[in-house]
N, C-alpha and C. Protein backbone atom coordinates (compact mmCIF):
# COMPACT_ATOMS: atom_id res chain seq x y z
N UNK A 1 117.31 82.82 43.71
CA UNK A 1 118.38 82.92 42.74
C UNK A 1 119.08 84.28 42.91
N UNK A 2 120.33 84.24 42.50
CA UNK A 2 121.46 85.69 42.94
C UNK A 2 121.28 86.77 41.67
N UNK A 3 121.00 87.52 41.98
CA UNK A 3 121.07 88.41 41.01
C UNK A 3 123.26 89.08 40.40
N UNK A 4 122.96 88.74 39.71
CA UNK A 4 125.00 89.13 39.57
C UNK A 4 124.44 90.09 38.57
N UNK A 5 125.95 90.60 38.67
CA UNK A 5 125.88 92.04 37.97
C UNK A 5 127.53 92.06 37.72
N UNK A 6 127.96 92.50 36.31
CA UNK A 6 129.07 92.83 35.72
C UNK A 6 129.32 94.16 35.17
N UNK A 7 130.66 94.27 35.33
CA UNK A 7 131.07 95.70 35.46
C UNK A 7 132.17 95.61 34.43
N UNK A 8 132.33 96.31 33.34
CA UNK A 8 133.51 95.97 32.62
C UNK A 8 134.78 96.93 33.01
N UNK A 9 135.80 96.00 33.12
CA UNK A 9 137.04 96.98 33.36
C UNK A 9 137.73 97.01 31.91
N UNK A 10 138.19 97.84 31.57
CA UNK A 10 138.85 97.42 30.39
C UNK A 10 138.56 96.59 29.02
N UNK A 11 139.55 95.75 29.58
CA UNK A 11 139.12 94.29 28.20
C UNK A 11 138.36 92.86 29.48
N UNK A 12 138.08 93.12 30.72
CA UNK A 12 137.82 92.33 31.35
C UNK A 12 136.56 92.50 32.13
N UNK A 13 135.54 91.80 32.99
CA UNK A 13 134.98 91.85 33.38
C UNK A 13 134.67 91.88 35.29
N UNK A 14 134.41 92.53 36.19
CA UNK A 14 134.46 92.22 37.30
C UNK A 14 132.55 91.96 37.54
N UNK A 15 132.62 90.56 38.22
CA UNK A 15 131.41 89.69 38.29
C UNK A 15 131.40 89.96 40.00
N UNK A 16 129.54 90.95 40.32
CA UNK A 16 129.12 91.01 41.70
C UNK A 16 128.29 90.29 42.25
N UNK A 17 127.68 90.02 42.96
CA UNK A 17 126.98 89.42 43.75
C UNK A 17 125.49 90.47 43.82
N UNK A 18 124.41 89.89 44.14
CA UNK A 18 123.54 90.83 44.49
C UNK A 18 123.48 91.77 45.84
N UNK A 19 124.98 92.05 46.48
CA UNK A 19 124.88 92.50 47.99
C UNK A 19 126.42 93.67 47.20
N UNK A 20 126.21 93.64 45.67
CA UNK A 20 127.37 94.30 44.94
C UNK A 20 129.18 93.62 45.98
N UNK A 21 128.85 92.60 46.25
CA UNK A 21 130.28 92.08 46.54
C UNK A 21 131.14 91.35 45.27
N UNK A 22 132.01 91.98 45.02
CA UNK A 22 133.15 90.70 43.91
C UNK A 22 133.46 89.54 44.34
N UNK A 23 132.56 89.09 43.52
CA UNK A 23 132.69 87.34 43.22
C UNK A 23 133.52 86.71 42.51
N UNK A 24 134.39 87.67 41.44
CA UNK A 24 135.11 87.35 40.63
C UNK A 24 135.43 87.97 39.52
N UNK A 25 136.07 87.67 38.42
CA UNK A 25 136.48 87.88 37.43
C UNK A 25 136.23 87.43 36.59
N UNK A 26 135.60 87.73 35.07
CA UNK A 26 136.02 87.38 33.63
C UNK A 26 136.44 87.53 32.70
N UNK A 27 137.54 86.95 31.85
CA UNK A 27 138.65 87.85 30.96
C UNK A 27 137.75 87.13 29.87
N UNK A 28 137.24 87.52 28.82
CA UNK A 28 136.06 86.57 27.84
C UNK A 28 137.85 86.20 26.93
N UNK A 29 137.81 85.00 25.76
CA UNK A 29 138.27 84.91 24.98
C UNK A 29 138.32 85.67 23.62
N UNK A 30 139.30 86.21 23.40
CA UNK A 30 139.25 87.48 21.74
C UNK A 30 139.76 86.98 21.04
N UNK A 31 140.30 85.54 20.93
CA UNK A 31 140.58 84.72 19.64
C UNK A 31 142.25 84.73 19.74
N UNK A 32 143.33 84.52 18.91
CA UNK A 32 144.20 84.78 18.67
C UNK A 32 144.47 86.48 17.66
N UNK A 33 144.97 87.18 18.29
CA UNK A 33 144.80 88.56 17.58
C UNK A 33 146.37 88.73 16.86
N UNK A 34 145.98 89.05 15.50
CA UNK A 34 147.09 89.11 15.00
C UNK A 34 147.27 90.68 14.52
N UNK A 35 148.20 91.56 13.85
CA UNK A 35 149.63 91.47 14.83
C UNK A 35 149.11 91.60 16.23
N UNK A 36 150.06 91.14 17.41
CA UNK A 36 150.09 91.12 18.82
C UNK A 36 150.36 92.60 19.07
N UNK A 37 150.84 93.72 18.38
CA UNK A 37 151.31 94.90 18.74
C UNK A 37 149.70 95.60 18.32
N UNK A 38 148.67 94.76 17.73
CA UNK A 38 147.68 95.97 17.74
C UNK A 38 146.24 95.02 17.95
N UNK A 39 146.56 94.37 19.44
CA UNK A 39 146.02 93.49 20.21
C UNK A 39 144.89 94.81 21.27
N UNK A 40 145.49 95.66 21.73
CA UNK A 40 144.57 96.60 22.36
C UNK A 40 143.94 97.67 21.15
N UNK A 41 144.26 97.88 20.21
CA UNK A 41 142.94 98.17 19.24
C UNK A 41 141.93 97.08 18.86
N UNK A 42 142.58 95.89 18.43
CA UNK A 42 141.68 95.49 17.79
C UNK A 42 140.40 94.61 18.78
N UNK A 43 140.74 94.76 20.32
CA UNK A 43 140.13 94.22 21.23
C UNK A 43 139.00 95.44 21.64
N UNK A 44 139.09 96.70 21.58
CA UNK A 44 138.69 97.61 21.92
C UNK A 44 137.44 97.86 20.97
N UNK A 45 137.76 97.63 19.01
CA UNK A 45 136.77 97.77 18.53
C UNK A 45 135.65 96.30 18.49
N UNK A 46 136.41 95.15 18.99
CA UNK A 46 135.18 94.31 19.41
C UNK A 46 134.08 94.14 20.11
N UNK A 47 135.05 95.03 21.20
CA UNK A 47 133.69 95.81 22.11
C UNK A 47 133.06 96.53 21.97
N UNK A 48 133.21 97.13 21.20
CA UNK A 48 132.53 98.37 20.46
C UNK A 48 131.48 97.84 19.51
N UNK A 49 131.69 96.54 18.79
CA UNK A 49 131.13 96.06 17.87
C UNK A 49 129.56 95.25 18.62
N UNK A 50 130.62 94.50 19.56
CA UNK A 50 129.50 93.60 20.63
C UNK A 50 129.80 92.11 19.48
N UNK A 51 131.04 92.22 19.28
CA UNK A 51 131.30 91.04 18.51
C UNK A 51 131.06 89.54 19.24
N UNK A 52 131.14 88.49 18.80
CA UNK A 52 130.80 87.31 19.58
C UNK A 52 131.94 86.99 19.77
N UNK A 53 132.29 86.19 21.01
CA UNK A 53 133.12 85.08 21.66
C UNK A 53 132.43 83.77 22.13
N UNK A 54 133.24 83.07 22.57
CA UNK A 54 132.80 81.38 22.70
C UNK A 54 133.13 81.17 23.78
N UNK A 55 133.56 81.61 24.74
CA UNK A 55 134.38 81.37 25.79
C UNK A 55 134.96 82.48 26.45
N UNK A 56 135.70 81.81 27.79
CA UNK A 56 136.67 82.91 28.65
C UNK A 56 137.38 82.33 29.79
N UNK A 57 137.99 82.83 30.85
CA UNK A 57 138.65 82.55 31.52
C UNK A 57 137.33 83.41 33.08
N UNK A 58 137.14 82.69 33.84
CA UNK A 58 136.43 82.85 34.74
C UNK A 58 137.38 82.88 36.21
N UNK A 59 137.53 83.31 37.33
CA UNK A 59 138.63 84.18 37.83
C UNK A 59 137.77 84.16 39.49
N UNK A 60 137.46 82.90 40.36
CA UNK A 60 136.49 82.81 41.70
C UNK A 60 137.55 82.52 42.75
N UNK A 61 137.10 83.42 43.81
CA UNK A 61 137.89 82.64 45.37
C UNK A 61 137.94 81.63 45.37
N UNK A 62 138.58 80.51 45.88
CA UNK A 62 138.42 78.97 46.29
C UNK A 62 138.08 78.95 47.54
N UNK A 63 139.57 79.07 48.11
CA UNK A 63 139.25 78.80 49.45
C UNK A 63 140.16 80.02 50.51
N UNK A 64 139.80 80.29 51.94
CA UNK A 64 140.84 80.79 52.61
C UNK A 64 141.34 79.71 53.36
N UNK A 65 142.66 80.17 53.53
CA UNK A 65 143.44 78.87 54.16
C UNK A 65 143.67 79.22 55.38
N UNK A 66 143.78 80.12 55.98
CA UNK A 66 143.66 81.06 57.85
C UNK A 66 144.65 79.75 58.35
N UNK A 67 145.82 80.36 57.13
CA UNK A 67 147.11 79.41 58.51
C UNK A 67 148.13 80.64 57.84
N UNK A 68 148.53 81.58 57.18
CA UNK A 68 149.35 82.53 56.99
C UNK A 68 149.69 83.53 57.36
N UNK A 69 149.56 83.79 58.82
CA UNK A 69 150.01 85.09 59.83
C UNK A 69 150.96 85.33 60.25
N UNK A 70 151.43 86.58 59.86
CA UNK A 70 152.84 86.69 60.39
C UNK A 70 153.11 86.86 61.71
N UNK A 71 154.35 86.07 62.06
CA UNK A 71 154.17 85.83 63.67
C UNK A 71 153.23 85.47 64.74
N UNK A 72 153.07 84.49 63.68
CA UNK A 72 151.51 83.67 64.62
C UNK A 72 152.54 81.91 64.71
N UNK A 73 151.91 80.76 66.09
CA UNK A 73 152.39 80.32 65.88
C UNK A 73 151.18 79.38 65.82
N UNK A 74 150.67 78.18 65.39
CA UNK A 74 149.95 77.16 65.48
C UNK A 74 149.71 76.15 66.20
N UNK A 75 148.65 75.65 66.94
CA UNK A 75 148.41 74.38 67.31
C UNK A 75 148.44 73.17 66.60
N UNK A 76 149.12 72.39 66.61
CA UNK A 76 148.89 71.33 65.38
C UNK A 76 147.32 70.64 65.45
N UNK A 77 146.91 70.30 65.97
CA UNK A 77 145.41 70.24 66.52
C UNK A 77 144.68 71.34 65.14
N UNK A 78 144.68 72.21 65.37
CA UNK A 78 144.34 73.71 64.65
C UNK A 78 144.60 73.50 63.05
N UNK A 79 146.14 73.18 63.08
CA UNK A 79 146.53 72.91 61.79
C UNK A 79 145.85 72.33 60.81
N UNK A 80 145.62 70.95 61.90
CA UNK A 80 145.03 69.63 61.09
C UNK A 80 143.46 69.87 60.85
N UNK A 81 142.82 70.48 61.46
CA UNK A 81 141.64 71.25 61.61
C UNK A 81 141.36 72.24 59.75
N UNK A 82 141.91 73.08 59.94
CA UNK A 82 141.85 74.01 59.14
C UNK A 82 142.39 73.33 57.71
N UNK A 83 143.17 72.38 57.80
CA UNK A 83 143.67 71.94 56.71
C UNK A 83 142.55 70.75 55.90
N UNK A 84 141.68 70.31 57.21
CA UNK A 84 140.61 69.21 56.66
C UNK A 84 139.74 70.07 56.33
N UNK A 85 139.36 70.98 56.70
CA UNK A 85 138.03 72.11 55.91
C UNK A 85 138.71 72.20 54.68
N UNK A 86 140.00 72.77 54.52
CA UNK A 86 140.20 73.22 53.08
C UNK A 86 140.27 71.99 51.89
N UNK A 87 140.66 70.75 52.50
CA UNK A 87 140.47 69.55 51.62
C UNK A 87 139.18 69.51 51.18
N UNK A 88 138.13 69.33 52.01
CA UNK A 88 137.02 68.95 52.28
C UNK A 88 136.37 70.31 50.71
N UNK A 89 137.09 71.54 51.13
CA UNK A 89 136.17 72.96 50.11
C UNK A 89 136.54 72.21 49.07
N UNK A 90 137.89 71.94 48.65
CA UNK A 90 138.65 72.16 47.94
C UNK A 90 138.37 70.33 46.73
N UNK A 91 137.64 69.71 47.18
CA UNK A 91 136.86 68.14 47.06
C UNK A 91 135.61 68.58 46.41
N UNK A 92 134.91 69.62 47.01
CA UNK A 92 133.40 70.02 46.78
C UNK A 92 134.32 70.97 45.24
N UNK A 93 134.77 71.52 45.28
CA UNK A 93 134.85 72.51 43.99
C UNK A 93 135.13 71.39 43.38
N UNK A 94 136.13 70.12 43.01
CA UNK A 94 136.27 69.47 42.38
C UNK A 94 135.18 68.69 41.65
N UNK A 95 134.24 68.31 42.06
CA UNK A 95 133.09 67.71 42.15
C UNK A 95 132.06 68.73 41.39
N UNK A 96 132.27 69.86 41.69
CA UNK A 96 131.26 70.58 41.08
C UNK A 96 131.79 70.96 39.80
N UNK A 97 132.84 71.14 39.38
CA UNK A 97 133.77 71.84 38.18
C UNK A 97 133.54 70.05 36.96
N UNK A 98 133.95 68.95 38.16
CA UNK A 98 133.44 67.99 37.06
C UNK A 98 132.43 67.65 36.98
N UNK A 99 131.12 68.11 37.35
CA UNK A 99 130.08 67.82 36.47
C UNK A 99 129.42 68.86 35.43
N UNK A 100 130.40 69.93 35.51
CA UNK A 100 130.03 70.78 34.53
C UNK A 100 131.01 70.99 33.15
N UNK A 101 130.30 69.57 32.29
CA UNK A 101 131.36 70.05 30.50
C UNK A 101 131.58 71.30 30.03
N UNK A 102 131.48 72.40 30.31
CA UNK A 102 131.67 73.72 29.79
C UNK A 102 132.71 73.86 30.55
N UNK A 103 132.98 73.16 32.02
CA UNK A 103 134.33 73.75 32.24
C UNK A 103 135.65 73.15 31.31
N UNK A 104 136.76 73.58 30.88
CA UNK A 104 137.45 73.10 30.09
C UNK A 104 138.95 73.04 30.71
N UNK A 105 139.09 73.70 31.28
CA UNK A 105 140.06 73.09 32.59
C UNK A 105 140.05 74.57 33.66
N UNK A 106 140.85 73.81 34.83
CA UNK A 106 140.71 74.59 36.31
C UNK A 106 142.17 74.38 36.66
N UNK A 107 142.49 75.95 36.79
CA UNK A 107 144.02 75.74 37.45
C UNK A 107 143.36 76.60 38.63
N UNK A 108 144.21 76.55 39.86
CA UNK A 108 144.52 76.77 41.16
C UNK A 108 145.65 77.78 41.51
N UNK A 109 145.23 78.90 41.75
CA UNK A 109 146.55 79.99 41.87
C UNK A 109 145.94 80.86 43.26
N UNK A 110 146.98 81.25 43.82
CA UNK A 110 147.26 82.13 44.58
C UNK A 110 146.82 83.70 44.69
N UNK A 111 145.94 84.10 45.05
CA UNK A 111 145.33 84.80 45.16
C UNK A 111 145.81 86.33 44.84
N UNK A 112 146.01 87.29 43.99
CA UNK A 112 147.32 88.58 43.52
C UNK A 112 145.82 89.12 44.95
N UNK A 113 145.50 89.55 46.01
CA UNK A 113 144.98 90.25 46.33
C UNK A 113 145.14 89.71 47.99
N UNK A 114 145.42 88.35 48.33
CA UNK A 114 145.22 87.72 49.59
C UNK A 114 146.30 86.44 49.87
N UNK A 115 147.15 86.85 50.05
CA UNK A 115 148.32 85.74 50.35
C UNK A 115 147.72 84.46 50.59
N UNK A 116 146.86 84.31 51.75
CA UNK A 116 146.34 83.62 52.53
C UNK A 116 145.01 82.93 51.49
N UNK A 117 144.46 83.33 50.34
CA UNK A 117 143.56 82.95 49.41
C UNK A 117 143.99 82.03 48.34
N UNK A 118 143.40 81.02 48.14
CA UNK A 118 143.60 80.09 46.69
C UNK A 118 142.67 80.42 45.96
N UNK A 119 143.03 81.00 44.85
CA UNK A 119 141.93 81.29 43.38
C UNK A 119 141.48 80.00 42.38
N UNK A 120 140.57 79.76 42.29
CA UNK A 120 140.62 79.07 40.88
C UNK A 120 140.48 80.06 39.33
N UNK A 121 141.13 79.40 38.12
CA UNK A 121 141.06 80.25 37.24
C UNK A 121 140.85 78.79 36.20
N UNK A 122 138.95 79.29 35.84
CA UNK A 122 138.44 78.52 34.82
C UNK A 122 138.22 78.68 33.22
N UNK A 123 139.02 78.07 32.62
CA UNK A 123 138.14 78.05 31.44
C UNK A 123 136.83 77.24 31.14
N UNK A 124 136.00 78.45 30.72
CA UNK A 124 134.68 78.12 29.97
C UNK A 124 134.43 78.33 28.41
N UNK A 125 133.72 77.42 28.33
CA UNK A 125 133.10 77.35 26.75
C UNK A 125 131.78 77.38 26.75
N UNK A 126 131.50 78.78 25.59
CA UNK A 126 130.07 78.70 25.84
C UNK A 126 129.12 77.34 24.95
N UNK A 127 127.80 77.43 25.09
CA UNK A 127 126.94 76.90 24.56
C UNK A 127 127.15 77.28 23.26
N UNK A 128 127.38 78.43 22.77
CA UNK A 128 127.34 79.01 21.51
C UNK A 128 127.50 80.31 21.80
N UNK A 129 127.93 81.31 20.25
CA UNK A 129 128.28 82.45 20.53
C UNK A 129 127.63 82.94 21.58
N UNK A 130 128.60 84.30 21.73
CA UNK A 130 128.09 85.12 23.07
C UNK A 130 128.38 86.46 22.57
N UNK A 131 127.64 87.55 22.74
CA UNK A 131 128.11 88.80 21.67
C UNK A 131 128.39 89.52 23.27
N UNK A 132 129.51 90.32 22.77
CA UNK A 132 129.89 91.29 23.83
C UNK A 132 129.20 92.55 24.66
N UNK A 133 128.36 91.57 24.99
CA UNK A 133 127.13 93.14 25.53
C UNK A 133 126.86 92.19 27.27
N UNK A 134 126.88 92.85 28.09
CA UNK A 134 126.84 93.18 29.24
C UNK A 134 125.82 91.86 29.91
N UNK A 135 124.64 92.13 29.16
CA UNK A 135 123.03 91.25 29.54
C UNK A 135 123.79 89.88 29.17
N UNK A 136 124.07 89.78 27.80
CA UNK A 136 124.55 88.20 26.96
C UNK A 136 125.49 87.62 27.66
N UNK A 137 126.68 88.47 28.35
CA UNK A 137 127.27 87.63 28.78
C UNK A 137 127.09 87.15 30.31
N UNK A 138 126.06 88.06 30.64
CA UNK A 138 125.51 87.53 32.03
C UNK A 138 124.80 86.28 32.18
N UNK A 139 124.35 86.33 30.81
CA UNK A 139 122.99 84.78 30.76
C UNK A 139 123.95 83.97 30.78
N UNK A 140 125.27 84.55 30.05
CA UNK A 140 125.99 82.57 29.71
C UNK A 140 127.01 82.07 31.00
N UNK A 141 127.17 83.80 31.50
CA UNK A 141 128.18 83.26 33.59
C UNK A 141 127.21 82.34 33.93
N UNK A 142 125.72 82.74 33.92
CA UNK A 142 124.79 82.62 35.41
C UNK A 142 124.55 81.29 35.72
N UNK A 143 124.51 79.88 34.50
CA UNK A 143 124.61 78.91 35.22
C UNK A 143 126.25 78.48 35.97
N UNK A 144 126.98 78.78 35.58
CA UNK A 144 128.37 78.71 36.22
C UNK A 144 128.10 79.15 38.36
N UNK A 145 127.85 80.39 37.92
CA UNK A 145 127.66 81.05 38.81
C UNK A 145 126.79 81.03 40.37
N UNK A 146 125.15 80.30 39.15
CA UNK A 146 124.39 79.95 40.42
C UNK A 146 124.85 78.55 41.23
N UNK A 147 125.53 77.64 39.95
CA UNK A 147 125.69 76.59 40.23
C UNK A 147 126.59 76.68 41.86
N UNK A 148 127.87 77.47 41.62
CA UNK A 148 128.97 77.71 42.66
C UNK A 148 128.38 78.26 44.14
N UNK A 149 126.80 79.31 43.77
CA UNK A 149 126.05 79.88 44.89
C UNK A 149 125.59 78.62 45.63
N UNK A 150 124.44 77.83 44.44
CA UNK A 150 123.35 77.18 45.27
C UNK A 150 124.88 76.11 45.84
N UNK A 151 125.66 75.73 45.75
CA UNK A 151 126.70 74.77 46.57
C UNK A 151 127.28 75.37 47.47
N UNK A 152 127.35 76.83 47.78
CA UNK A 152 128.26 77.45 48.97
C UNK A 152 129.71 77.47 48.84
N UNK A 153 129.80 77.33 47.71
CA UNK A 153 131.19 77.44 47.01
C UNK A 153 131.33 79.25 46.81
N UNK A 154 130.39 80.16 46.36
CA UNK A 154 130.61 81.53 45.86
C UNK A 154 129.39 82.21 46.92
């Protein structure tokens, strides 16, 4: 089993691997914060509090697509190649995201770090509260997490 380890940035989380590689991201859910102009206080003393959340937005590589080089030209052979692996990843994440009810939906975005990368960006729901402390919210990633390891997905 992987040992992960989270690092808080801010109001967000960066999720490692046991070889300290980024595996990802988690932005936890802070509810609807009202007023919106005192959204970074009142997020700041939740953390402070170790208040509970239910959920978050989970933030994993998908896939690389190794067809986006500039001034490169392609084999179609190659093309069709590289394009059946990424169906094929991109089938397995599907498969794995639906057998897990905590996921609550999966969008597909473009990687802000790797042109050439497709992100998925999940919402999760926990089992039940989750208080904002470091350990708690590690227990409630880690089946997400190992699940994506033991498949060769993360």
């Amino acid at each position: 089993m992987v040992k992960w380890n989270l690092d808080q940035e801010e109001y967000f989380y960066k999720v490692y691997d046991e070889n300290g590689e980024l595996a990802g991201y988690f932005q936890p859910d802070y509810g609807e914060i009202q007023p919106p102009e005192r959204q970074e206080e009142v997020i700041q003393e939740m953390l402070k509090r170790q208040d509970h959340i239910y959920g978050g937005m989970l933030y994993v590589p998908m896939l690389k697509l190794n067809l986006i080089a500039e001034e490169y030209d392609y084999d179609l052979d190659d093309v069709i190649s590289t394009l059946s692996v990424s169906i094929a990843r991109t089938e397995k994440w599907k498969e794995c995201i639906e057998e897990m009810p905590s996921i609550i939906f999966a969008r597909v975005r473009k990687s802000h770090s790797d042109p050439d990368m497709l992100s998925l960006l999940l919402g999760i729901r926990f089992n039940g509260p989750v208080r904002l402390k470091k350990e708690e919210l590690l227990d409630a990633l880690r089946p997400f997490l190992d699940s994506f390891h033991e498949k060769e997905l993360l």
